[in-house]
N, C-alpha and C. Protein backbone atom coordinates (compact mmCIF):
# COMPACT_ATOMS: atom_id res chain seq x y z
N UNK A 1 0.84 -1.17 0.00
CA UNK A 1 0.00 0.00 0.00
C UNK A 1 0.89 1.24 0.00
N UNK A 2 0.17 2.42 -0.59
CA UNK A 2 1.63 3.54 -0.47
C UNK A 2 0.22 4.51 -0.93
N UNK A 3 0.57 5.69 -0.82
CA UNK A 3 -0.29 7.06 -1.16
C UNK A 3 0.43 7.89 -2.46
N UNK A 4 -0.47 8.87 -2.77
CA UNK A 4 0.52 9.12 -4.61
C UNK A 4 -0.20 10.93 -3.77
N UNK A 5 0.77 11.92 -4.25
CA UNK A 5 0.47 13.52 -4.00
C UNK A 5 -0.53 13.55 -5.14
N UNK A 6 -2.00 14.05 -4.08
CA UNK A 6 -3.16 14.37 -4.78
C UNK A 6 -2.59 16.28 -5.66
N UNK A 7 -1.93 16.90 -4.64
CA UNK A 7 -1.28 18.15 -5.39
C UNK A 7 -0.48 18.98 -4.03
N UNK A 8 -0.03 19.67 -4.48
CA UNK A 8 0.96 21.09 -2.79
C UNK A 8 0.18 21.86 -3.18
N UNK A 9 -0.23 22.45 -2.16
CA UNK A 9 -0.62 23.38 -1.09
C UNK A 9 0.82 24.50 -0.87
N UNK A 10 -0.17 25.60 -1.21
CA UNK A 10 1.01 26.75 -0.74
C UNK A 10 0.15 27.50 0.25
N UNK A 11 0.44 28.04 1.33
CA UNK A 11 -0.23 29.43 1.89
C UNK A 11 -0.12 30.67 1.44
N UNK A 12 -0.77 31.63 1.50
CA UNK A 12 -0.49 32.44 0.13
C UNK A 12 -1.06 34.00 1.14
N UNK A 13 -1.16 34.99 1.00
CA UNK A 13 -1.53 35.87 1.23
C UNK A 13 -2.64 36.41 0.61
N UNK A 14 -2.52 36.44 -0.63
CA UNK A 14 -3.33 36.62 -1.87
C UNK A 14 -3.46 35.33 -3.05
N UNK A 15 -4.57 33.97 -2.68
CA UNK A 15 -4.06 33.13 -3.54
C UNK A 15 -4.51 33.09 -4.89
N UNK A 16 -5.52 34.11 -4.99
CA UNK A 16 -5.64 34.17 -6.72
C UNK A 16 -4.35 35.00 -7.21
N UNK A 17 -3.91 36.09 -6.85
CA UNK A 17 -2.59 36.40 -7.45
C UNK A 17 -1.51 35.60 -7.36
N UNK A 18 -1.19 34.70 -6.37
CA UNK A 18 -0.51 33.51 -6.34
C UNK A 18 -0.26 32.48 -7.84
N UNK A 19 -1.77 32.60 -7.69
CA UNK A 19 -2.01 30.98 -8.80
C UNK A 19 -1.65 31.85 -10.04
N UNK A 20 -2.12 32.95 -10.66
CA UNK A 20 -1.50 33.80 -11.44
C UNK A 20 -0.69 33.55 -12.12
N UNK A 21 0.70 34.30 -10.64
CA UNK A 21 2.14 33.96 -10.96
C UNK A 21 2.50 32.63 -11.25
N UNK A 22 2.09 31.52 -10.62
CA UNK A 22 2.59 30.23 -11.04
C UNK A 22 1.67 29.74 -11.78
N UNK A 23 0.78 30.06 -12.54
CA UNK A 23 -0.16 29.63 -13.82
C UNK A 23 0.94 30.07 -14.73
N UNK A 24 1.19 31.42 -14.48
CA UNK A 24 2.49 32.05 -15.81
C UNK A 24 3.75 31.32 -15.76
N UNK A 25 4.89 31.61 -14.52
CA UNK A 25 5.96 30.61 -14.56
C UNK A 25 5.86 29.56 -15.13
N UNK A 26 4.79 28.11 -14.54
CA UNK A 26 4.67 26.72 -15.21
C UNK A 26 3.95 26.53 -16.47
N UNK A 27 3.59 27.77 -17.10
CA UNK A 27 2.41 27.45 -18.29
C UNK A 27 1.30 26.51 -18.07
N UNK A 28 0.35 26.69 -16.21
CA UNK A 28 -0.08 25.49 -15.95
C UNK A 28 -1.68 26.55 -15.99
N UNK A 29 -2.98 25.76 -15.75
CA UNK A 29 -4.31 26.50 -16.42
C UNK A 29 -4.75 26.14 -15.18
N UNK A 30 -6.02 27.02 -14.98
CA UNK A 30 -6.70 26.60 -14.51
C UNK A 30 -8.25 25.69 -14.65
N UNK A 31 -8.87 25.27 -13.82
CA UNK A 31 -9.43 24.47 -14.10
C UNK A 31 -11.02 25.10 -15.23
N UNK A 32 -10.91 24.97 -16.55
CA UNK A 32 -12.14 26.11 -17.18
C UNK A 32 -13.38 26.21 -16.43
N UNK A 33 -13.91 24.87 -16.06
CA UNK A 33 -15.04 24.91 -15.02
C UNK A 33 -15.33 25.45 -14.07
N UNK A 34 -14.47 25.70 -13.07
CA UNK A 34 -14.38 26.29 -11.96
C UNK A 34 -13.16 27.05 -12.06
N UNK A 35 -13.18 28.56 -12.91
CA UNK A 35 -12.20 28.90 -12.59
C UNK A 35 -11.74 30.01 -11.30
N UNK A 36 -10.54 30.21 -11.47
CA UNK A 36 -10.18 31.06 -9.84
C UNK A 36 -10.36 32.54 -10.07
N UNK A 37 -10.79 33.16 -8.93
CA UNK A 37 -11.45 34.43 -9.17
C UNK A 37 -10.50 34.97 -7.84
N UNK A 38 -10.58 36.84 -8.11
CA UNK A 38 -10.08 37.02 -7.43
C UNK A 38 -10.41 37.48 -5.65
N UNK A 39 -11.65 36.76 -5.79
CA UNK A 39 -12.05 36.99 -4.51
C UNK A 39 -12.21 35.36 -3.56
N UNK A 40 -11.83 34.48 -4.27
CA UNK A 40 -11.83 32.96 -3.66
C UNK A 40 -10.28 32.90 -2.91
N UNK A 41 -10.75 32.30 -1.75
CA UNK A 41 -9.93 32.11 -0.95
C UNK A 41 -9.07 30.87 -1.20
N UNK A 42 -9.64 29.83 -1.88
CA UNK A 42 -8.56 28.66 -2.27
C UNK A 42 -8.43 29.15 -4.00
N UNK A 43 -7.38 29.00 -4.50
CA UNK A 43 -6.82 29.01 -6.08
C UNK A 43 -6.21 27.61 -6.72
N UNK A 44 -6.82 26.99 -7.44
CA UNK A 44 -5.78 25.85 -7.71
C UNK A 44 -5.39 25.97 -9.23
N UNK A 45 -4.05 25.61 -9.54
CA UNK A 45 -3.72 25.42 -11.23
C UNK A 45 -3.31 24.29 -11.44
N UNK A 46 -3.82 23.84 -12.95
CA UNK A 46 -3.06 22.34 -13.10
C UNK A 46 -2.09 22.28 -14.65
N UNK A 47 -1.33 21.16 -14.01
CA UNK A 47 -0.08 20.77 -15.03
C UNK A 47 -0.95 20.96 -16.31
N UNK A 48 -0.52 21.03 -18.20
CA UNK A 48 -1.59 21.13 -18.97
C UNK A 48 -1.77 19.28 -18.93
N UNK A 49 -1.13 18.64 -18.55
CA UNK A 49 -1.16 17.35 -19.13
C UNK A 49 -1.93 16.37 -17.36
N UNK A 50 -2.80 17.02 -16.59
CA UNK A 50 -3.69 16.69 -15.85
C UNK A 50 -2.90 16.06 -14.54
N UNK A 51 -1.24 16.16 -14.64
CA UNK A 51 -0.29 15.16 -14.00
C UNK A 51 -0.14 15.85 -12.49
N UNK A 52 -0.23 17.08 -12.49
CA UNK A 52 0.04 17.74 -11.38
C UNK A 52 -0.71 19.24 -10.34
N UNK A 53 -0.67 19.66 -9.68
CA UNK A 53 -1.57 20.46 -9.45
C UNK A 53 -1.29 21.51 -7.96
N UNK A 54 -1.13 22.69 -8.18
CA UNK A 54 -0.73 23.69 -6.98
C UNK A 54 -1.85 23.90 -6.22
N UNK A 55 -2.11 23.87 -5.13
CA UNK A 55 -3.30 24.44 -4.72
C UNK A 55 -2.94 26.19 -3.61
N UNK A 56 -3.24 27.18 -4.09
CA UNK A 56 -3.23 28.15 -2.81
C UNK A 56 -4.12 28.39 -2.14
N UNK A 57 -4.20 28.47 -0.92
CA UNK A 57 -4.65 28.69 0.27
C UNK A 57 -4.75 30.26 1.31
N UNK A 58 -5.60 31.18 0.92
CA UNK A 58 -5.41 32.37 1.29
C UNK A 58 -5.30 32.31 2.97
N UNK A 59 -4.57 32.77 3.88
CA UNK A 59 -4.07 32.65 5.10
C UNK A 59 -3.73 33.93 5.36
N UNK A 60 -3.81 34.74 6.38
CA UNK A 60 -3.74 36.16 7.17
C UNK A 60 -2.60 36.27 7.64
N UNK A 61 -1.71 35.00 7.67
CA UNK A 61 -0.55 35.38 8.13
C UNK A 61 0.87 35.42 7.07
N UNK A 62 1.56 36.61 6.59
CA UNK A 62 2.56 36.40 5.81
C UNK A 62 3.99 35.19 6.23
N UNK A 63 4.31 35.30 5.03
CA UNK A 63 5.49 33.95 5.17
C UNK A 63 6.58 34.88 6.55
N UNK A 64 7.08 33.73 7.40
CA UNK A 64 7.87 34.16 8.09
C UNK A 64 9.47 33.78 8.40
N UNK A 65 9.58 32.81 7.67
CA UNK A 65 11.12 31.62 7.92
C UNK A 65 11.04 31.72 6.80
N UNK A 66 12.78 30.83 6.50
CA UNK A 66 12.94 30.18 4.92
C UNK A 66 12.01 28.87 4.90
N UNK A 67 11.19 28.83 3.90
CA UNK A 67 10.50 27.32 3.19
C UNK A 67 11.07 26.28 3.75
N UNK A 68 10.57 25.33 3.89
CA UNK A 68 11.18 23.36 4.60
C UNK A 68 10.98 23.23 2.57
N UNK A 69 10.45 23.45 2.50
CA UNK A 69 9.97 22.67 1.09
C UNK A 69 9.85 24.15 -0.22
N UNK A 70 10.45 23.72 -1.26
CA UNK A 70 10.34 24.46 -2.48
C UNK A 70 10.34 23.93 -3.53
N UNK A 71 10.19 24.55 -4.91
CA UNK A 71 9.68 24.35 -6.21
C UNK A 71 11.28 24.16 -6.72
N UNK A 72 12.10 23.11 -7.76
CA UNK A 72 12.88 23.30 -8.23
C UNK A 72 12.62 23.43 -10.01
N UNK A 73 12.91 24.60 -10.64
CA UNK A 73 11.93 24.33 -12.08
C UNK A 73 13.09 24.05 -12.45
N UNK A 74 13.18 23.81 -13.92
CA UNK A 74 13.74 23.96 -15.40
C UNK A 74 13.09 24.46 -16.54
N UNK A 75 13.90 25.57 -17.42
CA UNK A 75 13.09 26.13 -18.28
C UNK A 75 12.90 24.74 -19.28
N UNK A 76 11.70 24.87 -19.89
CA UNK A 76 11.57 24.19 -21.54
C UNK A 76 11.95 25.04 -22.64
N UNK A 77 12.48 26.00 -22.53
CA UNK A 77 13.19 26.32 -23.37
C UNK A 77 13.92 27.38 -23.39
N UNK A 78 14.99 27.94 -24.09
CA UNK A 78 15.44 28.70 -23.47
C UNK A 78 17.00 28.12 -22.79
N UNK A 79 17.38 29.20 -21.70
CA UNK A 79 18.79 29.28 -21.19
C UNK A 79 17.83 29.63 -19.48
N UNK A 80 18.74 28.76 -18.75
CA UNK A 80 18.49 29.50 -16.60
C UNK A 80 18.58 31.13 -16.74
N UNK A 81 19.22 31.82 -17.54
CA UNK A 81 19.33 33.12 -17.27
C UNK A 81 18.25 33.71 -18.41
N UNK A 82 17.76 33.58 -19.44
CA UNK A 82 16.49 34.03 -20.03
C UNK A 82 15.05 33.84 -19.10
N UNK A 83 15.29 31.98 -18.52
CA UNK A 83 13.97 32.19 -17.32
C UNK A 83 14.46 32.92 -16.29
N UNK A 84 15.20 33.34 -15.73
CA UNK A 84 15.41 34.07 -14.64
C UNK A 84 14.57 35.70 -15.46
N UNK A 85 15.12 36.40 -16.29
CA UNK A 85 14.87 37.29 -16.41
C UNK A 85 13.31 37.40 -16.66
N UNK A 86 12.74 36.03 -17.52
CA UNK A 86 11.31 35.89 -17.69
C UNK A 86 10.52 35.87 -16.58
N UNK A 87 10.93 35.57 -15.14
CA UNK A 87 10.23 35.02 -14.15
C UNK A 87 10.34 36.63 -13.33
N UNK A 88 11.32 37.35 -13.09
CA UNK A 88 11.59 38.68 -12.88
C UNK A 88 10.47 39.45 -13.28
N UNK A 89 10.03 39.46 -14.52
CA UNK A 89 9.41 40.27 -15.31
C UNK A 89 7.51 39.82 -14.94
N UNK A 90 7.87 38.27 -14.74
CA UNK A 90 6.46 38.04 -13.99
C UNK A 90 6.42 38.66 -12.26
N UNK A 91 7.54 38.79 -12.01
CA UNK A 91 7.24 39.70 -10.43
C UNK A 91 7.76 38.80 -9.21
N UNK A 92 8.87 38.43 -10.00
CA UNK A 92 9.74 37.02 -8.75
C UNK A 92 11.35 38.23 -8.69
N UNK A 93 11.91 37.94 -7.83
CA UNK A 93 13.15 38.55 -7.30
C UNK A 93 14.00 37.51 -7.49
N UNK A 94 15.63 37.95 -7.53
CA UNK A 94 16.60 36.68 -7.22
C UNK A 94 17.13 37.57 -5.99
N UNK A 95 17.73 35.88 -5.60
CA UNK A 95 18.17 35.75 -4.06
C UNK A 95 19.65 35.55 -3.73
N UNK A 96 20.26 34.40 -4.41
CA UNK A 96 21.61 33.93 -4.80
C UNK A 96 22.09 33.22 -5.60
N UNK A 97 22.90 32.82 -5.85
CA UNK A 97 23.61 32.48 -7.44
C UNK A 97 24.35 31.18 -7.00
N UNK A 98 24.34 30.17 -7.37
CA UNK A 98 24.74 28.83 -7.16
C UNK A 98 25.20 28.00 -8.24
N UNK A 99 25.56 29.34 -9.70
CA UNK A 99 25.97 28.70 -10.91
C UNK A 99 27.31 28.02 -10.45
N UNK A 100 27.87 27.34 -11.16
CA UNK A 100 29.41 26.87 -11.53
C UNK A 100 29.85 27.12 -12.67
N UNK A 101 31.10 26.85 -12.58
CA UNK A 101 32.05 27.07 -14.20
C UNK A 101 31.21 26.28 -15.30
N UNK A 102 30.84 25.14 -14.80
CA UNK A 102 30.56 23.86 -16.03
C UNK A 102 29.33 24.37 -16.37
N UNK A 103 28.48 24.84 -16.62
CA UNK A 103 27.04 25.54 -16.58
C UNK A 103 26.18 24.98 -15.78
N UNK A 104 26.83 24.11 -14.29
CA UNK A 104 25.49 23.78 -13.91
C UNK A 104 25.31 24.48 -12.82
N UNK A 105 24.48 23.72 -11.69
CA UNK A 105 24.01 24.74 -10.61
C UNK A 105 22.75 25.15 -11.06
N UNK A 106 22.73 26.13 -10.16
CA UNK A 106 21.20 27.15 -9.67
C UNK A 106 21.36 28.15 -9.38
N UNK A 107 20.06 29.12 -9.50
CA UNK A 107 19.82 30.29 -9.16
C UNK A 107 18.60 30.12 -7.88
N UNK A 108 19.13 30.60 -6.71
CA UNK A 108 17.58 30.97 -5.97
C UNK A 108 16.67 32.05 -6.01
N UNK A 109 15.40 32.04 -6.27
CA UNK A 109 14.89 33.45 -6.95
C UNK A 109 13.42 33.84 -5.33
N UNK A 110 12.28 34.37 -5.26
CA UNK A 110 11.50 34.19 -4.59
C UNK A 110 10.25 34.42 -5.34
N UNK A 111 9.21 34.26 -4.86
CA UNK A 111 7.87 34.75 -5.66
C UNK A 111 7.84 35.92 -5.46
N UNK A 112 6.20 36.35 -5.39
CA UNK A 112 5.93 37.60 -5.20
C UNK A 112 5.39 38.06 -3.33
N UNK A 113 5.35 36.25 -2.76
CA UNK A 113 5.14 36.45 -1.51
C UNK A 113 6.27 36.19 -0.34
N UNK A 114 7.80 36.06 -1.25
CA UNK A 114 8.81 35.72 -0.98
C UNK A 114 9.26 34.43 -0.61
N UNK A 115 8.64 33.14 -1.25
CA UNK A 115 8.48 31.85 -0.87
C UNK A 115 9.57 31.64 -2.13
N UNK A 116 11.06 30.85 -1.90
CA UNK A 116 12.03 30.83 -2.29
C UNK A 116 11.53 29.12 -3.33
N UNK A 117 12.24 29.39 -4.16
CA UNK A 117 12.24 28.78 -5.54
C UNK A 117 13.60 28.60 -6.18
N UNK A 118 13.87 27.36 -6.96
CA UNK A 118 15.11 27.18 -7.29
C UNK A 118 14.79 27.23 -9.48
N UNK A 119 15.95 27.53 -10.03
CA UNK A 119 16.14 27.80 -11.19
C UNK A 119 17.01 26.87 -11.42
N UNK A 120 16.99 25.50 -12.23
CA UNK A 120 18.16 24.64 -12.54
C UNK A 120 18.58 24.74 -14.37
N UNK A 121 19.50 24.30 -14.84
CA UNK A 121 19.64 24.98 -16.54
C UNK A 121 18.86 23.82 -16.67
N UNK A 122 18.75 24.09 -18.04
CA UNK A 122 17.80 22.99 -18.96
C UNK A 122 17.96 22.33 -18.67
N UNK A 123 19.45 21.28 -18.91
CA UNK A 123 19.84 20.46 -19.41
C UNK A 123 20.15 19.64 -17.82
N UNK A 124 20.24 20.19 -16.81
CA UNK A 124 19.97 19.33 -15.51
C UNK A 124 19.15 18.23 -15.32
N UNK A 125 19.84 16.92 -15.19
CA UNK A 125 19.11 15.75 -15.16
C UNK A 125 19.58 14.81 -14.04
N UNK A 126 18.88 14.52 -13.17
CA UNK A 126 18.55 13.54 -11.83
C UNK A 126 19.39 12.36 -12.12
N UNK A 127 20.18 12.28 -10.95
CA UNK A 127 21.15 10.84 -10.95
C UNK A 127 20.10 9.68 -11.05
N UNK A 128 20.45 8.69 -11.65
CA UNK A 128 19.36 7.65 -11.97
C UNK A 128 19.39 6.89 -10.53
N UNK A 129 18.42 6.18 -9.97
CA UNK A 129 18.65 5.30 -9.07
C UNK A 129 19.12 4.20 -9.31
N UNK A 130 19.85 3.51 -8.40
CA UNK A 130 20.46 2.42 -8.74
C UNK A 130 20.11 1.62 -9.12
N UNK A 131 19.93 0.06 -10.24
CA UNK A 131 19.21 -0.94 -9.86
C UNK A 131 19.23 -1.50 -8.39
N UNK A 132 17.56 -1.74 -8.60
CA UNK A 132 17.52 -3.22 -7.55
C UNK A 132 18.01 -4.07 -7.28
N UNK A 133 18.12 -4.82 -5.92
CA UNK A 133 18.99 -6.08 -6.50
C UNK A 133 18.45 -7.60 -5.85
């Protein structure tokens, strides 16, 4: 038996401007049926391909610590420093710079409610797990 993520949950201050910003960053929609307005207190957006799903949560209290948990993207297209400037321009800040010589690494950037987010280059790809044995 095991459980599968129905979707994350962010707390948000404002979660229709929330879902917004990360409808724009991920190119992700909302749902046409029920869509998010800006007076609903929950906002949700989904992956276009039905796989994944943000939910915000409007809450009275602003963020106060660094995140336990964050978003690591990769652009689909493009260069880490074209989405950086693209994600800027949607109303995200950068934080610190974690490039290396070889082009890899990260950028840490924040939203618009200062909830920290990572920028990896395209071409960043996950050590495979080992076989089984």
């Amino acid at each position: 038996m095991a459980s599968r993520i129905s979707h994350t949950s962010f707390d948000a201050l404002n979660s229709y401007a929330q879902s917004r910003f990360w409808g724009e960053v991920l190119g992700w929609v909302e749902n046409p049926d029920d869509p998010n307005l800006p007076e609903h207190e929950e906002c949700m957006i989904h992956a276009p391909d039905g796989s994944a799903r943000l939910l915000f949560i409007q809450v009275p209290d602003a963020k106060q610590l660094k995140n336990r948990v964050h978003l690591d993207t990769q652009p689909t297209d493009g260069t880490r420093e074209e989405e950086m400037e693209r994600v800027i321009t949607l109303g995200a800040s950068f934080v610190a710079d974690f490039r290396n010589d070889t082009g890899g690494g990260w950028v840490v950037m924040v939203d618009p409610e200062g909830n920290e987010f990572c920028i990896l280059s395209r071409d960043w790809h996950p050590t495979p797990f080992p076989p089984r044995v």
